[in-house]
C-alpha atoms as a PDB file:
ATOM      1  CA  UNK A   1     244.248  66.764  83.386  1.00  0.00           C
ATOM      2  CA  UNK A   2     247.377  64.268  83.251  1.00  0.00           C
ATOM      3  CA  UNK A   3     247.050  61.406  80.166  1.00  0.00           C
ATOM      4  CA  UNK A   4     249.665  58.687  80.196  1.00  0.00           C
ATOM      5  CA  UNK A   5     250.702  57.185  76.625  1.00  0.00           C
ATOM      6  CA  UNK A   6     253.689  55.570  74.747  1.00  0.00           C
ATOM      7  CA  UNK A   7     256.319  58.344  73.947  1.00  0.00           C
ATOM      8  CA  UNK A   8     256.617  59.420  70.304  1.00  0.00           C
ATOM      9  CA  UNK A   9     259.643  61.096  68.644  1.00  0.00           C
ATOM     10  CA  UNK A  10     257.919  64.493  69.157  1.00  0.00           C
ATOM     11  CA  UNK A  11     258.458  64.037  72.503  1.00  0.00           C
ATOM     12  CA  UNK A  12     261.936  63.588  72.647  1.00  0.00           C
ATOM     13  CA  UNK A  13     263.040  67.334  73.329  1.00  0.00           C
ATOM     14  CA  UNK A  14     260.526  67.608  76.537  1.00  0.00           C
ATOM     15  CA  UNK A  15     262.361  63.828  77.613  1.00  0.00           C
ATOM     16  CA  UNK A  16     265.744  65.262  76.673  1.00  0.00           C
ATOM     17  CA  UNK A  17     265.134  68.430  78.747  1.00  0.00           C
ATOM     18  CA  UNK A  18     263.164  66.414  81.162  1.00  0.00           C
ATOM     19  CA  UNK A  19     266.154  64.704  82.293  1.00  0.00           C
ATOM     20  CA  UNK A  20     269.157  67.125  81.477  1.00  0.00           C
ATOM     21  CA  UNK A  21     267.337  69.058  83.911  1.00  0.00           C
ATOM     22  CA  UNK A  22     267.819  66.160  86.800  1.00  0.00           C
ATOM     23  CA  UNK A  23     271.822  65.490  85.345  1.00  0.00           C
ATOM     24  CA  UNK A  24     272.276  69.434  85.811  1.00  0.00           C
ATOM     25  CA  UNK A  25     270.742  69.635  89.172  1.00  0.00           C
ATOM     26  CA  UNK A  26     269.898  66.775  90.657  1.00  0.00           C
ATOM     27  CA  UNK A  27     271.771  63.839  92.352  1.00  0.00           C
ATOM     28  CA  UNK A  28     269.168  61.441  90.533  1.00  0.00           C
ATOM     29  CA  UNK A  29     271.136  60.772  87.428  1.00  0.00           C
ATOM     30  CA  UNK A  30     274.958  59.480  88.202  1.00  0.00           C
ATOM     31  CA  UNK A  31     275.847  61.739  85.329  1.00  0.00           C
ATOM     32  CA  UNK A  32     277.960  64.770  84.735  1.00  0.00           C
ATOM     33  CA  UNK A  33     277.051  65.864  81.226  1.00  0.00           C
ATOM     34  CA  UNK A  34     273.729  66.787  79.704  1.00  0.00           C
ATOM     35  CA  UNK A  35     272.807  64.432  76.866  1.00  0.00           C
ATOM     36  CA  UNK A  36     272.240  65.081  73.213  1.00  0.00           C
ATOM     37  CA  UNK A  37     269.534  64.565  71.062  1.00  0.00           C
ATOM     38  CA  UNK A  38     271.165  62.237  69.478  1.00  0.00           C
ATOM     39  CA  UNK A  39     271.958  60.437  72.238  1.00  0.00           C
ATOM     40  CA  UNK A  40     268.064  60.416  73.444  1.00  0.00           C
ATOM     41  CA  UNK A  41     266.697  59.246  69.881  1.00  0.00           C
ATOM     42  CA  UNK A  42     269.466  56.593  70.308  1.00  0.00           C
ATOM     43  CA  UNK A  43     267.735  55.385  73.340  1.00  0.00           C
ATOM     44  CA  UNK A  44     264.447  55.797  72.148  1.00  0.00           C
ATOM     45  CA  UNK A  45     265.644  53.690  69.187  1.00  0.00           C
ATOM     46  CA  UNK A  46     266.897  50.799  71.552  1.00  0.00           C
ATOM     47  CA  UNK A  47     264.105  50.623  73.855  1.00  0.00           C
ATOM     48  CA  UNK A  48     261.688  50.627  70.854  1.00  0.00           C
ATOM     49  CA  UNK A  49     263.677  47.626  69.040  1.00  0.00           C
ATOM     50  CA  UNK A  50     264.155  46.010  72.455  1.00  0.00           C
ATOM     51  CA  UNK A  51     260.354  46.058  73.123  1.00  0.00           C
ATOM     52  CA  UNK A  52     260.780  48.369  76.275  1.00  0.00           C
ATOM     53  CA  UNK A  53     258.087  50.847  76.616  1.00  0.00           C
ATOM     54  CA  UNK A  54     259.128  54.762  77.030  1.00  0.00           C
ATOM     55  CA  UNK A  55     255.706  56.307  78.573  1.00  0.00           C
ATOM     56  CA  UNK A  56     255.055  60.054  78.929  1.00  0.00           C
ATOM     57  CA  UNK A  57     252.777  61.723  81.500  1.00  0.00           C
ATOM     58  CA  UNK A  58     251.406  65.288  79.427  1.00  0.00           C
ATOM     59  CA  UNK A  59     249.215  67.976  81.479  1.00  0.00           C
ATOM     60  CA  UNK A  60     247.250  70.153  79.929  1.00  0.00           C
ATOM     61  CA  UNK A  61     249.231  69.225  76.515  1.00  0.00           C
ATOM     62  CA  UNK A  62     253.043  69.106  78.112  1.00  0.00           C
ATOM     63  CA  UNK A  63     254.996  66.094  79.383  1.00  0.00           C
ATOM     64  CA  UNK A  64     255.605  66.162  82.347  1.00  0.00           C
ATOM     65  CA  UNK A  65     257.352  63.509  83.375  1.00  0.00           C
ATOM     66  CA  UNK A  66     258.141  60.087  81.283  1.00  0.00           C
ATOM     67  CA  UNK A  67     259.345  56.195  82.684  1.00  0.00           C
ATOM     68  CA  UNK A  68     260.676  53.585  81.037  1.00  0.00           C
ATOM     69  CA  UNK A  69     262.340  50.250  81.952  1.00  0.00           C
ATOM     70  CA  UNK A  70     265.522  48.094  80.382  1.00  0.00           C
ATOM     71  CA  UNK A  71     267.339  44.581  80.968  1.00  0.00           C
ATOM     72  CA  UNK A  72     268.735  44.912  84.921  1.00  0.00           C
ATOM     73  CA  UNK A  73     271.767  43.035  83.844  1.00  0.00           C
ATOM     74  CA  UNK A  74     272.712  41.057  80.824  1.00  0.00           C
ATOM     75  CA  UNK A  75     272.948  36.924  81.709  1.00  0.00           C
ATOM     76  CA  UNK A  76     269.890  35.228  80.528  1.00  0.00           C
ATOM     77  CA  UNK A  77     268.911  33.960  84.097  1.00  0.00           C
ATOM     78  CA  UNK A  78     268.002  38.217  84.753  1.00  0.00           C
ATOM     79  CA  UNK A  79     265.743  37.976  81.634  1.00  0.00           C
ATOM     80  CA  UNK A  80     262.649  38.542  84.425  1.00  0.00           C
ATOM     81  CA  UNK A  81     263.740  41.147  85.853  1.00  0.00           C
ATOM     82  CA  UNK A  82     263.873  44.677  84.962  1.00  0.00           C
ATOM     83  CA  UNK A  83     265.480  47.866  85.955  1.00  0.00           C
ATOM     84  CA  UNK A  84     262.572  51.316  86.056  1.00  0.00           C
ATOM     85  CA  UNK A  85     263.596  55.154  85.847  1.00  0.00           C
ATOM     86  CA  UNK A  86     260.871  57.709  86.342  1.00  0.00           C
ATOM     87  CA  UNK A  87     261.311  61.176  85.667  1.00  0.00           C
ATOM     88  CA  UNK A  88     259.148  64.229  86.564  1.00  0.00           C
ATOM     89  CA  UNK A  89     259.734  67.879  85.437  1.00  0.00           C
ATOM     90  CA  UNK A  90     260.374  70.343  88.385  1.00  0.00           C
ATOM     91  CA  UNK A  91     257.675  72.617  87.685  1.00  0.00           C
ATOM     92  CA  UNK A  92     255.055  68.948  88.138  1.00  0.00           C
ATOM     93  CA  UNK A  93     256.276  67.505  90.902  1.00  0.00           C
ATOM     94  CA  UNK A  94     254.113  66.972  93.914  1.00  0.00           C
ATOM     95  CA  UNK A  95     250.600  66.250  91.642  1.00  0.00           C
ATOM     96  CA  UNK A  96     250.948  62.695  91.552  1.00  0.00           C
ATOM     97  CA  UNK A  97     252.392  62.082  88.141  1.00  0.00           C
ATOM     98  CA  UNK A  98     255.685  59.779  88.686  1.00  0.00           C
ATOM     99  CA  UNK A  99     252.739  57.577  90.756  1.00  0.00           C
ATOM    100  CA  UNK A 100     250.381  57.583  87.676  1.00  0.00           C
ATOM    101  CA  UNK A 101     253.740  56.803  85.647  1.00  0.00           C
ATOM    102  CA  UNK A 102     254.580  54.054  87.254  1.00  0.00           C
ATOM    103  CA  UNK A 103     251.279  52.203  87.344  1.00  0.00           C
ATOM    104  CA  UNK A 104     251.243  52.178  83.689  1.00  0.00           C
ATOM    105  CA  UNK A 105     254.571  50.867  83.466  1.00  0.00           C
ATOM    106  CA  UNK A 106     253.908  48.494  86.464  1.00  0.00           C
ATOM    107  CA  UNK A 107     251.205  46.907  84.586  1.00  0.00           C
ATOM    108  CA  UNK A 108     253.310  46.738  81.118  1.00  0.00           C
ATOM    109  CA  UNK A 109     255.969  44.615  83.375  1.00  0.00           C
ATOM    110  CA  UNK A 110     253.264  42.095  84.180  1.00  0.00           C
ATOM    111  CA  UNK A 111     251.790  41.811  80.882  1.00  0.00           C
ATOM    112  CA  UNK A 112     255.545  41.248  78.893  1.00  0.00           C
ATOM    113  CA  UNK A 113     255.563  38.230  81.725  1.00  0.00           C
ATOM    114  CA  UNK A 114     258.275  40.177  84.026  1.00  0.00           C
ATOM    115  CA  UNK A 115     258.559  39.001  87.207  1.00  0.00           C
ATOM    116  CA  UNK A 116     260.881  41.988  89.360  1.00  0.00           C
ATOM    117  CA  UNK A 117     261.342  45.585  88.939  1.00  0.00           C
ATOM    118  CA  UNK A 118     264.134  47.419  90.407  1.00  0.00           C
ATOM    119  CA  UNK A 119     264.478  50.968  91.471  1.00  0.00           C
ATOM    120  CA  UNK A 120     267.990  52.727  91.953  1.00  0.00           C
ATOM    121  CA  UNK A 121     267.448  55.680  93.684  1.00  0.00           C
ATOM    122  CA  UNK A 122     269.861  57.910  95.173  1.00  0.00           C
ATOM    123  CA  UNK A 123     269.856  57.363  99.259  1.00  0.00           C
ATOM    124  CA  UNK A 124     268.780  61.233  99.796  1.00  0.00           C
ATOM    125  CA  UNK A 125     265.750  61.336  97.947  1.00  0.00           C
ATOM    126  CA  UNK A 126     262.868  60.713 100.183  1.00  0.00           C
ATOM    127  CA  UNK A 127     260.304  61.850  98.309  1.00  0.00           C
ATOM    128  CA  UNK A 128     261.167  59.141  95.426  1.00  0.00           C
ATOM    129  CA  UNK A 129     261.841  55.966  97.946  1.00  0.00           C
ATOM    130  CA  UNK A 130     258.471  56.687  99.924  1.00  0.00           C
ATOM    131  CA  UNK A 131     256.897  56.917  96.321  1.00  0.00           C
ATOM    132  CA  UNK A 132     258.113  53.656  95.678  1.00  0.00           C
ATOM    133  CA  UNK A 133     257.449  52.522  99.069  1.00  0.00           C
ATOM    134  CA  UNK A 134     253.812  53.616  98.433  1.00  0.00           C
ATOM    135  CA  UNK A 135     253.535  51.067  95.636  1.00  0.00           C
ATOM    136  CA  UNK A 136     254.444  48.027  97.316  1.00  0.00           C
ATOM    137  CA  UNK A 137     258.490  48.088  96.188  1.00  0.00           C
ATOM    138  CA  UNK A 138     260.819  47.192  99.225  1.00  0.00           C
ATOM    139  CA  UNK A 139     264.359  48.312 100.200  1.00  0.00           C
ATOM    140  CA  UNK A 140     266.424  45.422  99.306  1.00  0.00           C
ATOM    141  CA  UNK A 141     270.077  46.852  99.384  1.00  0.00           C
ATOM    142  CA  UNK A 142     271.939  50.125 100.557  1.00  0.00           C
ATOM    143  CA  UNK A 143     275.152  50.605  98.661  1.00  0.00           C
ATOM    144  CA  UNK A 144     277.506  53.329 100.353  1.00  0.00           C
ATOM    145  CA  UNK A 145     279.221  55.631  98.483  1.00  0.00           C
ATOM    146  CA  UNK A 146     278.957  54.375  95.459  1.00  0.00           C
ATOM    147  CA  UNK A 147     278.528  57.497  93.263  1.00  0.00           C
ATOM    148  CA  UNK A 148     280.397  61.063  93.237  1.00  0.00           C
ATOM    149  CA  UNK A 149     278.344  64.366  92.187  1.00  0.00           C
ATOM    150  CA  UNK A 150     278.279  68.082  93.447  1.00  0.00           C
ATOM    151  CA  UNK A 151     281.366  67.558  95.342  1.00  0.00           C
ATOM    152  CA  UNK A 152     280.487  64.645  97.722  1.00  0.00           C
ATOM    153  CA  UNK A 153     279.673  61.101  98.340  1.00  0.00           C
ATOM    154  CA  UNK A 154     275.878  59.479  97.138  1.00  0.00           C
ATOM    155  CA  UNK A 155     274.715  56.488  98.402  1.00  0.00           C
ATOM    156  CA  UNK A 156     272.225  54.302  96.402  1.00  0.00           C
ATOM    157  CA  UNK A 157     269.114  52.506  97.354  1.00  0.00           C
ATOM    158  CA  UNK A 158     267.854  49.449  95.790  1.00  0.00           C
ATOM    159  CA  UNK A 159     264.348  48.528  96.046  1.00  0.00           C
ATOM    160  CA  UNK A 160     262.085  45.992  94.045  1.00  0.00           C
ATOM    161  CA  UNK A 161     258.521  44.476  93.690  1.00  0.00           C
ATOM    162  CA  UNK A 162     257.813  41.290  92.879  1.00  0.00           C
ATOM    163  CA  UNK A 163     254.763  40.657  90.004  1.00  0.00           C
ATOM    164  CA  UNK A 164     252.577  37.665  89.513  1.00  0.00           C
ATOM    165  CA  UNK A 165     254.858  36.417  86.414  1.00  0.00           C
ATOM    166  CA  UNK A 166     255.751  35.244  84.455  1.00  0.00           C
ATOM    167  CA  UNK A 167     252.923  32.868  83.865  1.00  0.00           C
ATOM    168  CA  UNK A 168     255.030  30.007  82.796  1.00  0.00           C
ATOM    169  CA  UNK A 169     258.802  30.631  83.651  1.00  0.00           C
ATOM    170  CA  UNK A 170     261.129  28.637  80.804  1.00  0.00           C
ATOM    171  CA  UNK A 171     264.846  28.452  81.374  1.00  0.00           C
ATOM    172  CA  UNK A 172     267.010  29.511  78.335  1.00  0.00           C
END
């Protein structure tokens, strides 16, 4: 059985390992180095005092696989739109949980009045842009070589879906 539910600190090692597993292995994170603890109650920190939600998906009592979202870029006029990551442990994938993940954090977008969410997801990985094909996000942009990892090139995909918010937009 898979639950969904806000992140707690206790979860923070399963996150951490979660996604030094994809920075190790994968060309999913544009990173080189596998991230502290620090570093990921930092971040949990931020998004918590930023209002972001950090979700977790737990089978049978592990997590599996957690999501979260953050500001896409910094000027005020972005202040609708918001950038998603979704991570899934190897030993889950394939059962459905970054799909269940994202729902939930679809529907916290629309109810903190968001209007976009944005994907970047490495050009290669099929599996993740027919996921997010699946739930109604569209390619929007196709940057070439834009990232370096494992010895060659990465492209990155950009693809977003458009909620019904805000429910009144204000400027400022």
């Amino acid at each position: 059985m898979v639950v969904v539910r806000d992140a707690s600190d206790g979860d923070l090692p399963a996150i951490l390992a979660i996604y030094n597993h994809a920075i190790e292995t994968t060309t999913a994170v544009f990173s080189y180095a596998p991230h502290t603890m620090e570093m990921r109650r930092d971040w949990f920190a931020d998004k918590r005092a930023k209002g972001y939600p950090v979700i977790v998906a737990e089978a049978d009592g592990v997590v599996a696989g957690f999501a979260t979202y953050g500001p896409f870029r910094a000027w005020p006029a972005y202040r609708y739109t918001v950038e998603h990551s979704v991570y899934v442990a190897e030993s889950a994938r394939r059962r459905g949980i970054a799909r269940r993940l994202m729902g939930v954090l679809l529907e916290r977008a629309s109810a903190q009045d968001f209007h976009v969410v944005i994907g970047g997801i490495v050009s290669e990985n099929a599996p993740s842009l027919a996921l997010h094909e699946g739930l109604g996000f569209e390619k929007v942009a196709h940057f070439k070589q834009v990232g370096y990892k494992f010895g060659r090139w990465l492209d990155l995909t950009f693809m977003q879906v458009a909620l019904d918010t805000p429910r009144e937009p204000v400027e400022g």
